[in-house]
C-alpha atoms as a PDB file:
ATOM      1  CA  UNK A   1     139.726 -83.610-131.119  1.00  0.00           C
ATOM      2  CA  UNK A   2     137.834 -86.167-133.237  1.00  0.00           C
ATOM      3  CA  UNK A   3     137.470 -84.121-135.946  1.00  0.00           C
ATOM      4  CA  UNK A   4     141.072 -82.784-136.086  1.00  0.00           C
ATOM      5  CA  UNK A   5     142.093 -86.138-136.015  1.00  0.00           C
ATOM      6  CA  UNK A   6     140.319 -87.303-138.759  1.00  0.00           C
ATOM      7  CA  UNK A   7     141.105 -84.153-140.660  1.00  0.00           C
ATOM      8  CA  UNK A   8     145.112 -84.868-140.133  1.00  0.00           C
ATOM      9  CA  UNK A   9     144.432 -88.245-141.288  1.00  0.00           C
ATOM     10  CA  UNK A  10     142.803 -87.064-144.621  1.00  0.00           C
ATOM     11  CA  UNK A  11     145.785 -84.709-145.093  1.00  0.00           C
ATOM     12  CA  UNK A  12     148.487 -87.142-144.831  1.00  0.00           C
ATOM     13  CA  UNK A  13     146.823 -89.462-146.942  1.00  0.00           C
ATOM     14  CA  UNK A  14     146.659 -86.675-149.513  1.00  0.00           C
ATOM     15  CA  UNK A  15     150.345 -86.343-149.211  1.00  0.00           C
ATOM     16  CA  UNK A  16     151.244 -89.723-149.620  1.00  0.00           C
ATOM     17  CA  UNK A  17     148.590 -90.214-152.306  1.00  0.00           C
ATOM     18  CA  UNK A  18     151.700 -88.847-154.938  1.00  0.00           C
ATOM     19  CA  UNK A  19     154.252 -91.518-153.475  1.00  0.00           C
ATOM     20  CA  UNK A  20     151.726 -94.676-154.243  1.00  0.00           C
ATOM     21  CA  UNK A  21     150.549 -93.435-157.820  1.00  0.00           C
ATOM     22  CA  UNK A  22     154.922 -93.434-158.205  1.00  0.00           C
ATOM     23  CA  UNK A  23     155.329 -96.535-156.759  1.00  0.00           C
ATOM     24  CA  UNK A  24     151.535 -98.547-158.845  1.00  0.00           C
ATOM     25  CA  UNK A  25     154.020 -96.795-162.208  1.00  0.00           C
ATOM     26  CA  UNK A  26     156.764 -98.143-161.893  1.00  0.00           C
ATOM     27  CA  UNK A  27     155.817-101.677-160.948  1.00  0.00           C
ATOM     28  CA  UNK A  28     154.053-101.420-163.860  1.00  0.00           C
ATOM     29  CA  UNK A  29     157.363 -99.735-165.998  1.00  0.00           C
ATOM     30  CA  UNK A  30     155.021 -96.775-166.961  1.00  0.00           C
ATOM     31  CA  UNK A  31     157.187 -93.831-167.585  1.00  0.00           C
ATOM     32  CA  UNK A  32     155.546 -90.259-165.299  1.00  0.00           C
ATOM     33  CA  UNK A  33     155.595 -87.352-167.732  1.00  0.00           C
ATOM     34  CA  UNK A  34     157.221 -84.513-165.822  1.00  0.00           C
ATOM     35  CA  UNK A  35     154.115 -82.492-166.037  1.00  0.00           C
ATOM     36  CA  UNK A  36     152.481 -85.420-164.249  1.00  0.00           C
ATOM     37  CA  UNK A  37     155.005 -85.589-161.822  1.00  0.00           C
ATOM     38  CA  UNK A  38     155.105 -81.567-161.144  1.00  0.00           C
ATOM     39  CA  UNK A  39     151.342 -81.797-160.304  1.00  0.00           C
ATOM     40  CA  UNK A  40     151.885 -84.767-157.783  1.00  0.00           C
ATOM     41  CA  UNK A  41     155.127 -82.658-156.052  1.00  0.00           C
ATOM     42  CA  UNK A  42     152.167 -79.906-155.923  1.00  0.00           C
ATOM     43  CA  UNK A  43     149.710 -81.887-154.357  1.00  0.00           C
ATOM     44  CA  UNK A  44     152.479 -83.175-151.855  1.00  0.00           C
ATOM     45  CA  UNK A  45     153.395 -80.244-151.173  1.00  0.00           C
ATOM     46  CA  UNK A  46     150.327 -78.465-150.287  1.00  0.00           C
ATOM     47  CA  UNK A  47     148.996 -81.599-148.270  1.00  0.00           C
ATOM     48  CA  UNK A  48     151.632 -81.246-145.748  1.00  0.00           C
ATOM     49  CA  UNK A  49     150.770 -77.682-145.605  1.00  0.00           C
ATOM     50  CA  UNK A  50     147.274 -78.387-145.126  1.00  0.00           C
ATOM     51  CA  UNK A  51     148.823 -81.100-142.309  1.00  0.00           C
ATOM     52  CA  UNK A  52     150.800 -78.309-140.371  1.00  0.00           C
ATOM     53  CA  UNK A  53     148.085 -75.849-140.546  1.00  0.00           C
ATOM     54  CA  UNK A  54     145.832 -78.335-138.902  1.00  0.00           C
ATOM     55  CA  UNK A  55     148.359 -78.826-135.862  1.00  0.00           C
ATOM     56  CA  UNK A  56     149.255 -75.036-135.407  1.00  0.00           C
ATOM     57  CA  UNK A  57     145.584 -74.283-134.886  1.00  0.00           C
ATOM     58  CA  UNK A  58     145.044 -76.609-132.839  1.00  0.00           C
ATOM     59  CA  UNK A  59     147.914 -75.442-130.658  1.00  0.00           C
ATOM     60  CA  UNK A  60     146.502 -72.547-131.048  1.00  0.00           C
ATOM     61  CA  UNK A  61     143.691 -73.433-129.607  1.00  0.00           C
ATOM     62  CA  UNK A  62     144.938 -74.691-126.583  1.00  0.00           C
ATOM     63  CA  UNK A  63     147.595 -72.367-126.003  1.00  0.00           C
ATOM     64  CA  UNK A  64     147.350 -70.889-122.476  1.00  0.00           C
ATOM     65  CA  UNK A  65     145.628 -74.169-121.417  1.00  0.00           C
ATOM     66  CA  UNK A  66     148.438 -76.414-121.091  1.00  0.00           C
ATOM     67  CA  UNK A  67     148.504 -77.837-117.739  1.00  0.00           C
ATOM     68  CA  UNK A  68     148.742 -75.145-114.257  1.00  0.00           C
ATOM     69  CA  UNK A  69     150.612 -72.069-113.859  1.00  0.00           C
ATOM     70  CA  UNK A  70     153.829 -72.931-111.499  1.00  0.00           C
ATOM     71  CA  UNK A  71     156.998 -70.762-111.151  1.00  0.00           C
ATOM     72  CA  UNK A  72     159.424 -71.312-114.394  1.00  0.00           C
ATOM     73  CA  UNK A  73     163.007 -70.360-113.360  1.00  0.00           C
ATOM     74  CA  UNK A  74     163.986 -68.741-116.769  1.00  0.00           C
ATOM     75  CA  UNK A  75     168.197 -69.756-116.393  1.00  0.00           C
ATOM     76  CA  UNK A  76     167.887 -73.721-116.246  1.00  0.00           C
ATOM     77  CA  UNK A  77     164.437 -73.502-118.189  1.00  0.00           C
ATOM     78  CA  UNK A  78     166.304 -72.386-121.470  1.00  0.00           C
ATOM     79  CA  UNK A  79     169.502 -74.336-120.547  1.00  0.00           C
ATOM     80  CA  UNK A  80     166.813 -76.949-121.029  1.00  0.00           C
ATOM     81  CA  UNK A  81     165.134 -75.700-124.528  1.00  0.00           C
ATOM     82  CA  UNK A  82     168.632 -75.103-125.573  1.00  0.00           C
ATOM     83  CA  UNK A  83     169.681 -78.835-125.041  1.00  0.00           C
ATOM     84  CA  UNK A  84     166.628 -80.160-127.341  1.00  0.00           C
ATOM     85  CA  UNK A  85     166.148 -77.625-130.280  1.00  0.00           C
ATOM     86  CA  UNK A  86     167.400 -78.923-133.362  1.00  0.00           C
ATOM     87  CA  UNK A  87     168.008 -75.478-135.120  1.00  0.00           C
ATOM     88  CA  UNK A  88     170.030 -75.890-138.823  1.00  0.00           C
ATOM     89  CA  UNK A  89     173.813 -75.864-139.229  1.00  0.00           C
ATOM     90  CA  UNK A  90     173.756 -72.861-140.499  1.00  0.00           C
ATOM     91  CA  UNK A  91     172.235 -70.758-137.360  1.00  0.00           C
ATOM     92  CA  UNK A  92     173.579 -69.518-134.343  1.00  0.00           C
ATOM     93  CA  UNK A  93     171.654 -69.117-131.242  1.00  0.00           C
ATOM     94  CA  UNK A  94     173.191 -66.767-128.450  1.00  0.00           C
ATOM     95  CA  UNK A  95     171.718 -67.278-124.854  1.00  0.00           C
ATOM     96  CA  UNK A  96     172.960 -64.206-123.401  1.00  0.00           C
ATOM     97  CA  UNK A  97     172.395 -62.998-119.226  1.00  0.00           C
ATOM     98  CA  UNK A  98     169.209 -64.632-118.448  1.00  0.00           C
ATOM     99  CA  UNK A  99     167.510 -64.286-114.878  1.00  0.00           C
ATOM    100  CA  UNK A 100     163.945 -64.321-112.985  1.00  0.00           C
ATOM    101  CA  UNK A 101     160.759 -66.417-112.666  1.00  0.00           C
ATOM    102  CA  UNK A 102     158.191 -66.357-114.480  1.00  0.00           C
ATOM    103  CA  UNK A 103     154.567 -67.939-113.257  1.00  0.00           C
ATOM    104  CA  UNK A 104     153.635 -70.241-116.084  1.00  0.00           C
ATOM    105  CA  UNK A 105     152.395 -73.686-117.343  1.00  0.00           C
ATOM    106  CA  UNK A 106     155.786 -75.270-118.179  1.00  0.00           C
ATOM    107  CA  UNK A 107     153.940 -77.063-121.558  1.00  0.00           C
ATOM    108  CA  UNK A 108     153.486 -73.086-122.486  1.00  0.00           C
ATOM    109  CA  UNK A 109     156.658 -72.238-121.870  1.00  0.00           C
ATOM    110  CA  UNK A 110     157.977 -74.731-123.893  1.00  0.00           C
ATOM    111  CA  UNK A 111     155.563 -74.109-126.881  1.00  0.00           C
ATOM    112  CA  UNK A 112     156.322 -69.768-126.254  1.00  0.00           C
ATOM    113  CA  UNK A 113     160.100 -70.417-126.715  1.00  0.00           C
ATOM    114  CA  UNK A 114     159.754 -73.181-129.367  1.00  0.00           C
ATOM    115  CA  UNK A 115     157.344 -70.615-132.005  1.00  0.00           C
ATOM    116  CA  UNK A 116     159.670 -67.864-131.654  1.00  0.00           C
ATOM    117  CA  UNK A 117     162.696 -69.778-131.996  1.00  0.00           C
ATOM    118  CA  UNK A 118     161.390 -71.511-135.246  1.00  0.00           C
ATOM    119  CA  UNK A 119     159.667 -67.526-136.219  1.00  0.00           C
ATOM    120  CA  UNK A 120     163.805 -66.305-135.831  1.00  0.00           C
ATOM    121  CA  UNK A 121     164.881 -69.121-138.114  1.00  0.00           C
ATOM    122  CA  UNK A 122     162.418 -69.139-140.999  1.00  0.00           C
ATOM    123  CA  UNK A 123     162.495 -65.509-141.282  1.00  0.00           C
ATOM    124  CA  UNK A 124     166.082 -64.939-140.482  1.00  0.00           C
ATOM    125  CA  UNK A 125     168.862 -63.979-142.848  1.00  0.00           C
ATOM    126  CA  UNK A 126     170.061 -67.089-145.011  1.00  0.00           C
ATOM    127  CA  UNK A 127     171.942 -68.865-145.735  1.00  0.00           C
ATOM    128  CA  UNK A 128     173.528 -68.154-141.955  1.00  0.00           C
ATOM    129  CA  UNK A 129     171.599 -66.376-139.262  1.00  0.00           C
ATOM    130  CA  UNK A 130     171.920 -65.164-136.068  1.00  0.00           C
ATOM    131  CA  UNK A 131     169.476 -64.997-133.017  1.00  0.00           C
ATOM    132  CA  UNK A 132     169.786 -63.678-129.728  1.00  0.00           C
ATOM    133  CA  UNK A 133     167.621 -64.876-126.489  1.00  0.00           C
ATOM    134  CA  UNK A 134     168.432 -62.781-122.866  1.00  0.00           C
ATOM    135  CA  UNK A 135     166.204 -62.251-119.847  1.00  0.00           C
ATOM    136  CA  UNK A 136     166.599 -59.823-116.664  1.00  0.00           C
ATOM    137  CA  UNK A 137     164.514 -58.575-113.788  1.00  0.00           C
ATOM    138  CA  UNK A 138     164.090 -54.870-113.673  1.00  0.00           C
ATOM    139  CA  UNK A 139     161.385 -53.557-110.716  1.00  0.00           C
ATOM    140  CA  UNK A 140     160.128 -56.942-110.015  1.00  0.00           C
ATOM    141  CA  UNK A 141     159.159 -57.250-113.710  1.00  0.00           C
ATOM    142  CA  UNK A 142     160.698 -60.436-116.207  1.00  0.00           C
ATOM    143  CA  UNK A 143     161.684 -59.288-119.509  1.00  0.00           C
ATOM    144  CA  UNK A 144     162.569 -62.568-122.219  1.00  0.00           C
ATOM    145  CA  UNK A 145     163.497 -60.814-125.488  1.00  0.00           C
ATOM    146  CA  UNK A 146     163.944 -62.931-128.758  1.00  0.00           C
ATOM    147  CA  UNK A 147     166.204 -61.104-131.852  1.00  0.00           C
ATOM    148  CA  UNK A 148     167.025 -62.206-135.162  1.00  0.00           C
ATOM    149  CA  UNK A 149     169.102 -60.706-137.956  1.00  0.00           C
ATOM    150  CA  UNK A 150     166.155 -60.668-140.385  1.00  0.00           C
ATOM    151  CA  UNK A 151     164.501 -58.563-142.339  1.00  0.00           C
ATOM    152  CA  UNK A 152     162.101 -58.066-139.675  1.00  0.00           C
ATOM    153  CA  UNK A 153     158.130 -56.228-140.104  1.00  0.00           C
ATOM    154  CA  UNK A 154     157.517 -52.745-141.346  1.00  0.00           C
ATOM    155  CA  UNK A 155     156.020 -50.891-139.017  1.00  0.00           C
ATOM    156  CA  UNK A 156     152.485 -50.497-140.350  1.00  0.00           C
ATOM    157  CA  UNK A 157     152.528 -54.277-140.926  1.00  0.00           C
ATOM    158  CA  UNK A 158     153.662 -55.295-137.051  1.00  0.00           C
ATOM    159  CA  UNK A 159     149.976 -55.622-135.886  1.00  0.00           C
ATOM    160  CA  UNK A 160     148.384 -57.979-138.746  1.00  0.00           C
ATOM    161  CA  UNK A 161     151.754 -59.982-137.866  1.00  0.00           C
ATOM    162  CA  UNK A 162     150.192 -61.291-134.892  1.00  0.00           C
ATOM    163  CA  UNK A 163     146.967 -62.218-136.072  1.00  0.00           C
ATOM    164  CA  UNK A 164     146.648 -65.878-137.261  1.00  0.00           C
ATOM    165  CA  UNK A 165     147.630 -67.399-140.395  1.00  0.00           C
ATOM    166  CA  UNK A 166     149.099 -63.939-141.753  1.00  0.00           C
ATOM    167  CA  UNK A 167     152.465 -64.519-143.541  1.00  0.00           C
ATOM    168  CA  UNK A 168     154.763 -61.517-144.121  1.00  0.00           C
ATOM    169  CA  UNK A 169     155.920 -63.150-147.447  1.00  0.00           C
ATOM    170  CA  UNK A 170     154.375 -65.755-150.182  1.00  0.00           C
ATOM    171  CA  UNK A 171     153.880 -69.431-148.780  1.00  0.00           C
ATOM    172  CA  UNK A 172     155.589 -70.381-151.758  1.00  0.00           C
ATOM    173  CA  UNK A 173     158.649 -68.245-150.826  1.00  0.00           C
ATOM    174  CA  UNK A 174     158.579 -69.315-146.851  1.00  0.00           C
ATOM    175  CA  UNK A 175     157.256 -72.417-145.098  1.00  0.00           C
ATOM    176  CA  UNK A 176     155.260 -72.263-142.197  1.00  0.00           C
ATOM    177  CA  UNK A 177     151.239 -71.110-141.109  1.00  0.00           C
ATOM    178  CA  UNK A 178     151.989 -68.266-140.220  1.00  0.00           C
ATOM    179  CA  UNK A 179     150.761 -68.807-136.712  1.00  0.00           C
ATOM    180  CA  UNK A 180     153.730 -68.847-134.740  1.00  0.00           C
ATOM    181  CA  UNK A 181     153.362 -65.193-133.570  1.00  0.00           C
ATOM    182  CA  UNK A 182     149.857 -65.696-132.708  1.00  0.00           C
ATOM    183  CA  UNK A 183     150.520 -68.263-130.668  1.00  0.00           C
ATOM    184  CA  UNK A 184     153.268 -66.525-128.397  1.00  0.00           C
ATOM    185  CA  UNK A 185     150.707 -63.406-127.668  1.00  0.00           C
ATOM    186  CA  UNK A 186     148.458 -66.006-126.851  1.00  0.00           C
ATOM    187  CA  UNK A 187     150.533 -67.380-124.276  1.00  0.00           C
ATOM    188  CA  UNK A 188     152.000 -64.622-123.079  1.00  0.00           C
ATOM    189  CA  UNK A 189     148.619 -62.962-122.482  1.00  0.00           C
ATOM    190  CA  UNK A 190     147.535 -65.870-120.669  1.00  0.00           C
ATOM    191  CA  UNK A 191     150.384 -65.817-118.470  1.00  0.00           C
ATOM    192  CA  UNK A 192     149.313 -61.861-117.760  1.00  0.00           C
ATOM    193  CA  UNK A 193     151.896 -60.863-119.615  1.00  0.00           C
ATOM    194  CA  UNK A 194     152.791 -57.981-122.820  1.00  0.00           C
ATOM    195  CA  UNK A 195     154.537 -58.629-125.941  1.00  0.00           C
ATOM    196  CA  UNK A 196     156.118 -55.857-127.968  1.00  0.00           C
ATOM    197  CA  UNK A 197     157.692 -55.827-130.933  1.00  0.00           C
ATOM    198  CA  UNK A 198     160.144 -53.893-132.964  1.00  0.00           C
ATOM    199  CA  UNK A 199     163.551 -54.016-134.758  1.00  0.00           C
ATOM    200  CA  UNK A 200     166.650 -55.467-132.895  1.00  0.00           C
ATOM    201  CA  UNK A 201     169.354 -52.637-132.561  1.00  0.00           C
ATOM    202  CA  UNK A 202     171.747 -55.156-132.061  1.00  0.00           C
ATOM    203  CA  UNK A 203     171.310 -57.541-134.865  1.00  0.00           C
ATOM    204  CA  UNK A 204     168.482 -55.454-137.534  1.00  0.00           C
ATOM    205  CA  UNK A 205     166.237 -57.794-137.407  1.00  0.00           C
ATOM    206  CA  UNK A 206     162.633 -58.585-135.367  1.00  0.00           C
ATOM    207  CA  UNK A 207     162.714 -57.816-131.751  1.00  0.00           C
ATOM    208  CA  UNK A 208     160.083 -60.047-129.729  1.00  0.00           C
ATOM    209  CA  UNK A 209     160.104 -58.204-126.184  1.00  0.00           C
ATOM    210  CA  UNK A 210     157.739 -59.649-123.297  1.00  0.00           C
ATOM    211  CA  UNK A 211     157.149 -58.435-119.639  1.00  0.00           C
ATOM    212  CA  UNK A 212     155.959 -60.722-116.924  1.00  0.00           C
ATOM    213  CA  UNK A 213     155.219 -59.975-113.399  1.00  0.00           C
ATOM    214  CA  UNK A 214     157.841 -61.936-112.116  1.00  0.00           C
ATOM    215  CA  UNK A 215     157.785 -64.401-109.085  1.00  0.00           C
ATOM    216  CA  UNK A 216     159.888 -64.203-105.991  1.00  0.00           C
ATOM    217  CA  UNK A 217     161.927 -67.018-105.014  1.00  0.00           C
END
């Protein structure tokens, strides 16, 4: 933890280094040439990349660690996640039938739903997108399924998807680590669950399926 902290702290001083060479300029009326001022917006740029890499692998790190398994009732859980995600204008998020219990550290939970959520809305279709979040019991099994109207994986792409820091497009085209996925098998496999994956029917986009044993009562 040390270490990450003081390698966070390097990184935002990186990306603030551009905003006090700006600011030492113009006190001292010195015009920034606009190549000058490309490379700093570069250097910004990649520093808070550099930043958010540093705090998804740590998360990654301790995913599946966060605090002791207890019962998660799935309905007033995600009426809960619901309330506090602050998802763009311009997406809609459908909670569909949700039901069952899941046996999980709550701080997981939170972190499982949160990834995916944030996956379906980088990758989803823009300028508006759709995603769909439902869970049922079937045989004494919990199934939470997460769909977007994306472009979703291909096929013989849908395993290196999960692996961390793989991107399905340029950084430059999409923020993000690219270890949101890797984080929700994580979790999920700590929790002794599956995770499959697939294309939506419903909206064409990336269908994140996973099966818990689910918890009576």
């Amino acid at each position: 933890d040390v270490c990450s902290s003081d390698l966070r702290n390097s990184a935002r001083a990186l990306s603030e280094l551009p905003t006090w060479i700006r600011e030492d300029l113009d006190e001292q009326d010195i015009p920034l040439p606009v190549g000058v001022s490309d490379s700093l917006d570069l250097l910004e740029r990649n520093a808070k990349r550099m930043d958010q890499m540093l705090v998804d692998l740590l998360t990654y790190a301790r995913s599946g660690q966060r605090g002791n398994p207890a019962p998660v009732g799935l309905a007033p859980f995600l009426e809960d996640i619901e309330a506090c995600l602050c998802l763009p204008v311009s997406v809609t998020l459908s909670v569909k039938t949700v039901e069952g219990t899941v046996q999980m550290a709550k701080e997981d939970a939170k972190m499982l739903i949160k990834v995916l959520i944030d996956n379906a809305v980088v990758h989803g279709a823009h300028p508006k997108g759709r995603i769909e979040l439902s869970a049922w019991v079937s045989e004494g099994i919990v199934h939470l399924v997460v769909e977007d109207d994306g472009p979703g994986i291909a096929p013989d792409q849908m395993d290196k998807a999960f692996m961390p820091m793989r991107k399905g497009q340029r950084r430059d085209d999409v923020e993000g680590s690219g270890m949101g996925l890797a984080i929700a098998k994580k979790i999920v496999a700590s929790a002794n669950g599956t995770l499959f994956a697939g294309q939506s029917a419903n909206l064409g986009g990336l269908r994140i399926e996973m099966r818990f044993p689910g918890v009576v009562g």
